[in-house]
C-alpha atoms as a PDB file:
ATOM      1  CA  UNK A   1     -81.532  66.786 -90.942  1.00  0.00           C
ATOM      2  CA  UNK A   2     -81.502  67.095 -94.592  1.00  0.00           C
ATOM      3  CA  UNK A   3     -79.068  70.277 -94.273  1.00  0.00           C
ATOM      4  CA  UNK A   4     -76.736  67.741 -92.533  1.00  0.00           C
ATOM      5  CA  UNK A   5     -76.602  65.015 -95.501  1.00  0.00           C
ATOM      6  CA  UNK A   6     -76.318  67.741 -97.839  1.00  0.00           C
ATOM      7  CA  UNK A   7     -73.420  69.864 -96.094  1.00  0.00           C
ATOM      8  CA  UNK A   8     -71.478  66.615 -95.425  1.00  0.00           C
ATOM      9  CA  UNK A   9     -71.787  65.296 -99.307  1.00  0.00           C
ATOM     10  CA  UNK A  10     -70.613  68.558-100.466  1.00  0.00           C
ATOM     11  CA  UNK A  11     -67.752  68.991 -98.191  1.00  0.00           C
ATOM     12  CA  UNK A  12     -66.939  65.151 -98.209  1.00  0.00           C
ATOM     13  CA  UNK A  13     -67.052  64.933-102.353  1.00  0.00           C
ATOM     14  CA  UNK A  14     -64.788  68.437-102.311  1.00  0.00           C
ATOM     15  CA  UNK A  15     -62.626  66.490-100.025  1.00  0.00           C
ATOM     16  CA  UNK A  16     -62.215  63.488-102.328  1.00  0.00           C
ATOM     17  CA  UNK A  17     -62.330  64.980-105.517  1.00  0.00           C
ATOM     18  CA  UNK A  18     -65.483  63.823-106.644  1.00  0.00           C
ATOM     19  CA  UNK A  19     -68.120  66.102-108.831  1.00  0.00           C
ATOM     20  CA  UNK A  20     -71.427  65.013-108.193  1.00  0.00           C
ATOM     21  CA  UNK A  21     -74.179  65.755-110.425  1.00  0.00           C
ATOM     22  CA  UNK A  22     -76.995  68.361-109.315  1.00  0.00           C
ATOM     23  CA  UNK A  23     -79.676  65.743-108.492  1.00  0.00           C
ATOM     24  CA  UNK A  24     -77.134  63.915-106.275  1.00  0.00           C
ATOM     25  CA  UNK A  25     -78.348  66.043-103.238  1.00  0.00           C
ATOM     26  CA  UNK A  26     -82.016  65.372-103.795  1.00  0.00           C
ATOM     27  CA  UNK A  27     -80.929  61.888-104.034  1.00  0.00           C
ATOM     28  CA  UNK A  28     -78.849  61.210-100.925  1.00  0.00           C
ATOM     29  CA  UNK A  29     -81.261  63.412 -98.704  1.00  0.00           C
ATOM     30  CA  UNK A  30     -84.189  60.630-100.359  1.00  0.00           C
ATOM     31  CA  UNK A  31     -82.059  57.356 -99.402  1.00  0.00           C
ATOM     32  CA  UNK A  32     -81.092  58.878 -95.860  1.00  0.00           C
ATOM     33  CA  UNK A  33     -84.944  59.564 -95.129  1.00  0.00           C
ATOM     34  CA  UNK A  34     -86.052  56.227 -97.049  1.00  0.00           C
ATOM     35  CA  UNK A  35     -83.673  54.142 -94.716  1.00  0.00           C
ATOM     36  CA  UNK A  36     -84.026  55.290 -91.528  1.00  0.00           C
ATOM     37  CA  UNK A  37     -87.815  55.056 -92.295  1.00  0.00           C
ATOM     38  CA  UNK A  38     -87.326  51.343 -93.270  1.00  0.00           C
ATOM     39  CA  UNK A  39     -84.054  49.886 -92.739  1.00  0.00           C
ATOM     40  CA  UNK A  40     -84.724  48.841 -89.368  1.00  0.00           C
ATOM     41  CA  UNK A  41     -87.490  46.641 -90.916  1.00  0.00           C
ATOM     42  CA  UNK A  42     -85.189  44.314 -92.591  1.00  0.00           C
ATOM     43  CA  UNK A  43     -82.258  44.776 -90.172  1.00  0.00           C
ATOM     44  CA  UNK A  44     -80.369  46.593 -92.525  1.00  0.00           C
ATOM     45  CA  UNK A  45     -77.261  48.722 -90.666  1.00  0.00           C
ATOM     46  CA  UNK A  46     -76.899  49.312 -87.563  1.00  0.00           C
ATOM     47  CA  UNK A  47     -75.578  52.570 -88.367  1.00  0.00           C
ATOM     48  CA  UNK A  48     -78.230  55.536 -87.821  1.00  0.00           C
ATOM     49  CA  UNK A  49     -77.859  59.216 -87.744  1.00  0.00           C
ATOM     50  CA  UNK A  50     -77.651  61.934 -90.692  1.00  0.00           C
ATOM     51  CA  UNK A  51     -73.621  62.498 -90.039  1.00  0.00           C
ATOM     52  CA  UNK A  52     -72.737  58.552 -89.810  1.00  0.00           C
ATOM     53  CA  UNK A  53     -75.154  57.722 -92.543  1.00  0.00           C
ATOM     54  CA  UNK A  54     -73.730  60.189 -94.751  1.00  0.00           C
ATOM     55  CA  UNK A  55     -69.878  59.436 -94.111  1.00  0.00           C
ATOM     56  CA  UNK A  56     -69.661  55.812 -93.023  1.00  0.00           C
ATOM     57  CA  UNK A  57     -71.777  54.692 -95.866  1.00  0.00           C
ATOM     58  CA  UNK A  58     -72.510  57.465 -98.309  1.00  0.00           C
ATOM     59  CA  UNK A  59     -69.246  58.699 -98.538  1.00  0.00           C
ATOM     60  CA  UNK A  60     -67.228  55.229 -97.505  1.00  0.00           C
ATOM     61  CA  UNK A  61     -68.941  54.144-101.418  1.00  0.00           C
ATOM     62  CA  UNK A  62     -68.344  57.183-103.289  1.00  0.00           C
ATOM     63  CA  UNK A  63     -64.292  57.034-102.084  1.00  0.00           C
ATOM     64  CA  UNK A  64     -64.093  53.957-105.000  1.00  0.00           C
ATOM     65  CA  UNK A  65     -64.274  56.223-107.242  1.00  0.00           C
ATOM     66  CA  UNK A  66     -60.866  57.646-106.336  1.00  0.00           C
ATOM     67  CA  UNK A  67     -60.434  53.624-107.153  1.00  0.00           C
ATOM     68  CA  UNK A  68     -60.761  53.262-110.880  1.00  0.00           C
ATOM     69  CA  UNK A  69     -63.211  53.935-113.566  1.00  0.00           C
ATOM     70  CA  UNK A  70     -66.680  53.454-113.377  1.00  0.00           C
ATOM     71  CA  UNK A  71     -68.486  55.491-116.159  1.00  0.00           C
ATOM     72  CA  UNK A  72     -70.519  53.042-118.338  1.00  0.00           C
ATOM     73  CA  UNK A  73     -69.287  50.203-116.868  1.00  0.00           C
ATOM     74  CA  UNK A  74     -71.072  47.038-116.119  1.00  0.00           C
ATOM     75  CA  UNK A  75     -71.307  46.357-112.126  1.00  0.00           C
ATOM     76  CA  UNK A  76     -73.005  43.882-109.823  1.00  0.00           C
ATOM     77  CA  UNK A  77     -72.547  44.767-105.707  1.00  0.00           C
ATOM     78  CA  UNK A  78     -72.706  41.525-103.966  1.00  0.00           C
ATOM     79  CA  UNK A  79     -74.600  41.201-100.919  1.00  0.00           C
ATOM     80  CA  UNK A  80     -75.860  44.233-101.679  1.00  0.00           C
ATOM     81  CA  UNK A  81     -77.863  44.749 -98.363  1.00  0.00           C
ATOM     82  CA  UNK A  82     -78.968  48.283 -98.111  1.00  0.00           C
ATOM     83  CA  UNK A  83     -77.388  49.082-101.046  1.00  0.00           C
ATOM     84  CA  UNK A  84     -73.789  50.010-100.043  1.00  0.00           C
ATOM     85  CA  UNK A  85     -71.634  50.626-102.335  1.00  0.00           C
ATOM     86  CA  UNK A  86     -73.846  50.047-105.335  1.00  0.00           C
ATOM     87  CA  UNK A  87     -76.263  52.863-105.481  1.00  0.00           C
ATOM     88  CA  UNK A  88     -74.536  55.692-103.668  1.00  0.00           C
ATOM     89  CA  UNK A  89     -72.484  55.154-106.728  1.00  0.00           C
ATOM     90  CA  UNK A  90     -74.900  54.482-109.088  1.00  0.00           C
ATOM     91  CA  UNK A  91     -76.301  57.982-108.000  1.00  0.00           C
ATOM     92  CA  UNK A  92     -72.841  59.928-108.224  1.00  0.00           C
ATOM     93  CA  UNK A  93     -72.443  58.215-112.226  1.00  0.00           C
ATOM     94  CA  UNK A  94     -75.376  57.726-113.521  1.00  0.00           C
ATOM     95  CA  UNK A  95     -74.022  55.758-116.693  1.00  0.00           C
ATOM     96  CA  UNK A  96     -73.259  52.717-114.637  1.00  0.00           C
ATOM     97  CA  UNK A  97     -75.339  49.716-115.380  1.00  0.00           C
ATOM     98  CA  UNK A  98     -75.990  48.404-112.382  1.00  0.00           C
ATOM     99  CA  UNK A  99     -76.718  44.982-110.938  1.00  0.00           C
ATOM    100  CA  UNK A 100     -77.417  44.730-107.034  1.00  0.00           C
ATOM    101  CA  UNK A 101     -77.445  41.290-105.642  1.00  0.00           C
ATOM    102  CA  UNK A 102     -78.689  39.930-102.440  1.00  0.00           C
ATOM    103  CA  UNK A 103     -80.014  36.193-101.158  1.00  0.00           C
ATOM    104  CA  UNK A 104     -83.246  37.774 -98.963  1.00  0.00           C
ATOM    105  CA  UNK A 105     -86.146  39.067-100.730  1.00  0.00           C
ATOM    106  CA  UNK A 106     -87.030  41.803 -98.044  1.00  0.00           C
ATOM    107  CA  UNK A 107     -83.847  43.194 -99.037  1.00  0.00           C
ATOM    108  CA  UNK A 108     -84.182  43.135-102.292  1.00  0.00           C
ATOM    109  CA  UNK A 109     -87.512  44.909-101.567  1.00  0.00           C
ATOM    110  CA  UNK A 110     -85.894  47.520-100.254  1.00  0.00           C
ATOM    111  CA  UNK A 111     -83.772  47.920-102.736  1.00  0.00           C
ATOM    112  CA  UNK A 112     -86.574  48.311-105.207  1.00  0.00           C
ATOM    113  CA  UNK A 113     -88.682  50.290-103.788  1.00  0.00           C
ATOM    114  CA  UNK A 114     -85.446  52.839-103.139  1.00  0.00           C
ATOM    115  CA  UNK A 115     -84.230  52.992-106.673  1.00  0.00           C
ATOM    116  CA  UNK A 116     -87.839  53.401-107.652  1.00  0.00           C
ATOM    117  CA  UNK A 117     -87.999  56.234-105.400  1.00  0.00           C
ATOM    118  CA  UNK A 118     -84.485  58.037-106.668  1.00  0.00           C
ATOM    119  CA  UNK A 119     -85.508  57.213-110.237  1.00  0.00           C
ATOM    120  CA  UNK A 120     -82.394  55.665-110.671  1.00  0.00           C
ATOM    121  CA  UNK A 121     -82.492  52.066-112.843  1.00  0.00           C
ATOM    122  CA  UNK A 122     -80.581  49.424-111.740  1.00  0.00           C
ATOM    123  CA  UNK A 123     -81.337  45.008-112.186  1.00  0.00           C
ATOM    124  CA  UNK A 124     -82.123  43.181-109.211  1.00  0.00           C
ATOM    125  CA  UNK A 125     -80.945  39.547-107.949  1.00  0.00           C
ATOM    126  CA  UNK A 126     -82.024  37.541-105.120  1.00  0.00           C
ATOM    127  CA  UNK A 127     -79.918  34.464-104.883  1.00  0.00           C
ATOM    128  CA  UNK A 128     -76.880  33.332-103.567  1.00  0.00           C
ATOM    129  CA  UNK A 129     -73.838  34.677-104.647  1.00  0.00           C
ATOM    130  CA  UNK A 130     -72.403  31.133-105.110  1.00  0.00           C
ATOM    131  CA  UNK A 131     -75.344  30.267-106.679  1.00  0.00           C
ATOM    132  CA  UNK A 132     -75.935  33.197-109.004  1.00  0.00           C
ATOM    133  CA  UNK A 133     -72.472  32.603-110.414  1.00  0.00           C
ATOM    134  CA  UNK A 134     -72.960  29.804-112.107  1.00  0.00           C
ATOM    135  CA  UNK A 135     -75.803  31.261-114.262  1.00  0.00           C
ATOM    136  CA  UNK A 136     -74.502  31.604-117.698  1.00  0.00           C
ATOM    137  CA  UNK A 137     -76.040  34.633-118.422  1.00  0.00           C
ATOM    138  CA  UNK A 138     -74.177  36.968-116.018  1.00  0.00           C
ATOM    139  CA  UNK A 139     -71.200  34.500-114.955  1.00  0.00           C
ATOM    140  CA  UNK A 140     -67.819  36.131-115.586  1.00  0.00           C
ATOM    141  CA  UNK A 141     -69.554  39.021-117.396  1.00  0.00           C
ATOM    142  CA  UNK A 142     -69.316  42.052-115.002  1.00  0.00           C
ATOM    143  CA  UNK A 143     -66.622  44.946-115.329  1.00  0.00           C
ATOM    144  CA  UNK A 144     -66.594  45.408-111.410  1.00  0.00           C
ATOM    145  CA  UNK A 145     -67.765  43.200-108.858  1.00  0.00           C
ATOM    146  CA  UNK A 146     -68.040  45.115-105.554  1.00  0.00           C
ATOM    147  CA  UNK A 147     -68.032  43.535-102.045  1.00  0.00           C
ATOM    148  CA  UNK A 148     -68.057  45.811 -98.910  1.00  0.00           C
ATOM    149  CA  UNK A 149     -69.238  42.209 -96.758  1.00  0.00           C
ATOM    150  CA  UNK A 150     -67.246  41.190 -92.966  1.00  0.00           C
ATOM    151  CA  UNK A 151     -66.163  37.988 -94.840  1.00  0.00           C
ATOM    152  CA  UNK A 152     -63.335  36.895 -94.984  1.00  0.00           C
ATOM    153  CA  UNK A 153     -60.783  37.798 -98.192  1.00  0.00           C
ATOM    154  CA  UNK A 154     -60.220  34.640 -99.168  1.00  0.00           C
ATOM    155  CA  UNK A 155     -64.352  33.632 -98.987  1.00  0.00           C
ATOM    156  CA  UNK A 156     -65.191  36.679-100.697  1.00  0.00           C
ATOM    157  CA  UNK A 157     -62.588  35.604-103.588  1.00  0.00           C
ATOM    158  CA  UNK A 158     -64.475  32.920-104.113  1.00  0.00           C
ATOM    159  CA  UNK A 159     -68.133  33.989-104.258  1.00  0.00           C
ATOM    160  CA  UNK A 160     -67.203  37.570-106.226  1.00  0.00           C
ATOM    161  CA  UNK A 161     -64.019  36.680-108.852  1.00  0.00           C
ATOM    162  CA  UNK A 162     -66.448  33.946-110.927  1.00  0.00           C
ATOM    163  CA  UNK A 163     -68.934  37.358-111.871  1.00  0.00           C
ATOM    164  CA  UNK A 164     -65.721  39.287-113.351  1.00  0.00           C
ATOM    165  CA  UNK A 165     -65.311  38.879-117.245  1.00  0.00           C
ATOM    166  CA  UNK A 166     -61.399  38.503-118.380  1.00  0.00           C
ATOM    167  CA  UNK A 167     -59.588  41.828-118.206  1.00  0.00           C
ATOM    168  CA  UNK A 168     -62.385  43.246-115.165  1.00  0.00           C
ATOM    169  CA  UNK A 169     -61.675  43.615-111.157  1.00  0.00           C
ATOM    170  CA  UNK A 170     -62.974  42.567-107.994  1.00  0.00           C
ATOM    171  CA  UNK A 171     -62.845  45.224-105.532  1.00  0.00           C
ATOM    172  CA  UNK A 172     -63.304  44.192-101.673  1.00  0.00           C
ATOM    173  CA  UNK A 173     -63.793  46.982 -99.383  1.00  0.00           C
ATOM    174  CA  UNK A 174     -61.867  46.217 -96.659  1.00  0.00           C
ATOM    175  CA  UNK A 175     -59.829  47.703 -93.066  1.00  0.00           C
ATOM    176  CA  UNK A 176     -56.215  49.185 -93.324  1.00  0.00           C
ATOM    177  CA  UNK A 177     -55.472  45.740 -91.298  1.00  0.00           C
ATOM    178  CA  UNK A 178     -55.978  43.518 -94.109  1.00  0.00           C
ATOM    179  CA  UNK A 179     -52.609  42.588 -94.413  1.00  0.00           C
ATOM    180  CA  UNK A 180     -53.219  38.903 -93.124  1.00  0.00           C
ATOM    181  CA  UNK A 181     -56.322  38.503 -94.928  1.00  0.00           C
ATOM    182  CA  UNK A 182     -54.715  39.199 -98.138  1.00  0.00           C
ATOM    183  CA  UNK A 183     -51.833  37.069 -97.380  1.00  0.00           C
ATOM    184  CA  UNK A 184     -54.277  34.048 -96.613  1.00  0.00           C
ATOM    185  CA  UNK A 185     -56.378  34.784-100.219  1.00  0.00           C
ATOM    186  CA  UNK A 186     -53.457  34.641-102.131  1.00  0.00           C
ATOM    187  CA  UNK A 187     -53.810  31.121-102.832  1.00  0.00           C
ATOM    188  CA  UNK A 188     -57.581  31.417-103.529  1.00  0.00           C
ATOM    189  CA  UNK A 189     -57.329  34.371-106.513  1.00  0.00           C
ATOM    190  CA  UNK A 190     -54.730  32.527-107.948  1.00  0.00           C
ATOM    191  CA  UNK A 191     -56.879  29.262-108.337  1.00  0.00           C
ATOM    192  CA  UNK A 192     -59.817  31.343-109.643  1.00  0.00           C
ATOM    193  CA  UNK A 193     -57.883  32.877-112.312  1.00  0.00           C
ATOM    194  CA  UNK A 194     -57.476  36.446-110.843  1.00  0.00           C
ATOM    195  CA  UNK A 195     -54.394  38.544-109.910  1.00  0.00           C
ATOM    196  CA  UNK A 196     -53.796  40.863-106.508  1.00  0.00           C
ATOM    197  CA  UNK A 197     -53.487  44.111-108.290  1.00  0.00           C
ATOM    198  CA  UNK A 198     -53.518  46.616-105.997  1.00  0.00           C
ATOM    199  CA  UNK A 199     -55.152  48.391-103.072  1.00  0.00           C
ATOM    200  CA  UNK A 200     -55.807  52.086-102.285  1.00  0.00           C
ATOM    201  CA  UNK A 201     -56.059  53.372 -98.594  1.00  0.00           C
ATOM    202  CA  UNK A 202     -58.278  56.451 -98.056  1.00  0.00           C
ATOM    203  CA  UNK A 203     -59.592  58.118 -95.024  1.00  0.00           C
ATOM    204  CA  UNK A 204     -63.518  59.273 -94.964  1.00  0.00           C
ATOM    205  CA  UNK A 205     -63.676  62.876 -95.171  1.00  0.00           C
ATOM    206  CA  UNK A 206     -64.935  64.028 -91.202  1.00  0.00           C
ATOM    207  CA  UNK A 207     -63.876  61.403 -89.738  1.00  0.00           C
ATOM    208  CA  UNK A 208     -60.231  59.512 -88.311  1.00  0.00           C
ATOM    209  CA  UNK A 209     -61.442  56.304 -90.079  1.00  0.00           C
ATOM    210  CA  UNK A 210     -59.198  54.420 -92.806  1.00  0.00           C
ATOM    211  CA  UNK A 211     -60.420  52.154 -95.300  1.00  0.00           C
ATOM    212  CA  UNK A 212     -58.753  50.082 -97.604  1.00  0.00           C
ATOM    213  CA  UNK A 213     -59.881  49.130-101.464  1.00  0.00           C
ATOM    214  CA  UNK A 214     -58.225  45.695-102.687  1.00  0.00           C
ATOM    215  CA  UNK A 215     -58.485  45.514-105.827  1.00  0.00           C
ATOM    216  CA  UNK A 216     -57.556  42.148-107.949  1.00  0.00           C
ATOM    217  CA  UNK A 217     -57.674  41.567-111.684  1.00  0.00           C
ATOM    218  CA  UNK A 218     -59.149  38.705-113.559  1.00  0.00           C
ATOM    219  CA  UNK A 219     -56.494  37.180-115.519  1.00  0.00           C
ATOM    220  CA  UNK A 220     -58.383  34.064-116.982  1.00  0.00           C
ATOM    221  CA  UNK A 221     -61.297  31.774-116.683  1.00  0.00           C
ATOM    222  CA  UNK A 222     -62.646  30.561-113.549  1.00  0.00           C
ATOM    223  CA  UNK A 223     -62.652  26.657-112.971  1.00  0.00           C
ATOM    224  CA  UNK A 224     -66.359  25.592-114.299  1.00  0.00           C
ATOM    225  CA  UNK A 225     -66.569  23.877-110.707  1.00  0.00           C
ATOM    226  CA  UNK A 226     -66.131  27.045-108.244  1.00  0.00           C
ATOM    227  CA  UNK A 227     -67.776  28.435-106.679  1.00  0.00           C
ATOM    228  CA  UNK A 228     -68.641  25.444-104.298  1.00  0.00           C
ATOM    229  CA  UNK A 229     -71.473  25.800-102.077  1.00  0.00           C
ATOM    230  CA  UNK A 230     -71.298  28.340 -99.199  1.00  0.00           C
ATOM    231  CA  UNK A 231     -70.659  25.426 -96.448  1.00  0.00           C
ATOM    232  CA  UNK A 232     -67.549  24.046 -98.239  1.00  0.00           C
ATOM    233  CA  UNK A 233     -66.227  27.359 -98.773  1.00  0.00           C
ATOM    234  CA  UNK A 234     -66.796  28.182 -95.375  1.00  0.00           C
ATOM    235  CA  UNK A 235     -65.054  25.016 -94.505  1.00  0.00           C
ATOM    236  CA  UNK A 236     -62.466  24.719 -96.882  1.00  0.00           C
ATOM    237  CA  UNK A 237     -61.242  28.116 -98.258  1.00  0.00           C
ATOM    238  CA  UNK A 238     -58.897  27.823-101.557  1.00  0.00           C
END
C-alpha cells in the first residue's frame, strides 16, 4: 500500500515538475493511512484507494503549484474538508503559512489531529466562510485563497475574494467545462473588487482527467457589506 502512494508521488511530481522535499514521502504515506483510518468518520471523500487517493487528491493539489508561487506565502483553503488542497501543499513547501478553514468541528478535528501527526504547523478555523470574512483580523489579508468546493463560480467568488489582501489571488479549482460558470461570475468578481486573471488546464499524472485552475486577482477593496449570508448568496448570486 505504502509502495503505491510513494511510486505514484514520485512519478506524478516527475511528471509535473515538482521537487518534493525528502520527508514528503513519509508524509503522504501518513495522511493516506490517517484518512482511510478516519475519514469515513466524518464523511470526508468518497474517494478511497492508495492510487485514487494519491492522484485525485494528492496530486490534483500539488498541480497548483505549476499555478503560481507559493513559498512563504500566506494561505487559507476554504472549506478545507479533509484537507485538499491545503496540506498536500503545505507538505510539498513547507514555508507556507497556512490557514485551513472549515464550518464543522469534526472536521476541523481531523484536520488537527493530521497536521499534528505530519508535524506540519498550520492555524485552524471553524466558521463559516461568509462569516469568517468579516473578522478584521484575517479579512482581505491572505496571499492565496484556495477553493477546490462543487459550488458554484460565482458563490465561491463571493465567500473566498473578501479573504484576499489587494494585489493576492483567488484560485478555484475547477473542471475543463467551466466555461459557463466563469461567464456567469463575471459580474460577481467585478463587484467584489477582483479581476479574472487567468486559468491553467492540467491533466493528473496516471490518469485521462483534466482540471482547470481559475485564477482571479484582487484589484481593490471588497464592499464592507459582502459577503451576505450563505442563503442570500445562494439566492441571489452577484
Amino acid at each position: 500500500m505504502f509502495d503505491v502512494i510513494t511510486s505514484i508521488m514520485a512519478h506524478g511530481a516527475k511528471a509535473l515538475n515538482i521537487e518534493l522535499p525528502p520527508e514528503a514521502e513519509a508524509a503522504f504515506e501518513m495522511y493516506y493511512d490517517f484518512l482511510e483510518k478516519h475519514g469515513q468518520l466524518v464523511n470526508l471523500t468518497a474517494i478511497s484507494g492508495a492510487k485514487d487517493v494519491a492522484r485525485l487528491h494528492f496530486l490534483d493539489s500539488l498541480a497548483l503549484l505549476n499555478v503560481t508561487e507559493f513559498n512563504h506565502k500566506s494561505v487559507i483553503d476554504i472549506g478545507s474538508g479533509a484537507g485538499f488542497p491545503g496540506v498536500p501543499l503545505l507538505i510539498a513547501k513547507p514555508s507556507i503559512n497556512l490557514t485551513l478553514l472549515d464550518a464543522t468541528g469534526k472536521r476541523i478535528n481531523f484536520l488537527t489531529a493530521l497536521c499534528e501527526l505530519l508535524g506540519i504547523k498550520a492555524t485552524f478555523i471553524k466558521a463559516r466562510a461568509e462569516e469568517a470574512a468579516h473578522m478584521p483580523d484575517i479579512r482581505e489579508s491572505y496571499d492565496i485563497v484556495l477553493s477546490r468546493a462543487v459550488a458554484p463560480l460565482n458563490i465561491l467568488c463571493e465567500l473566498c475574494i473578501p479573504f484576499v489582501r489587494i494585489g493576492g489571488l483567488s484560485i478555484a479549482m475547477k473542471s475543463v467545462d467551466s466555461a459557463e460558470e466563469v461567464d456567469e461570475a463575471r459580474s460577481a468578481i467585478n463587484i467584489l473588487g477582483a479581476e479574472l486573471l487567468s486559468h491553467a488546464d492540467y491533466t493528473i499524472p496516471g490518469t485521462e482527467t483534466t482540471h482547470r485552475a481559475i485564477v482571479i486577482r484582487k484589484a481593490s477593496n471588497t464592499k464592507s457589506e459582502l459577503p451576505r449570508r450563505y442563503a442570500k448568496i445562494k439566492k441571489s448570486p452577484l
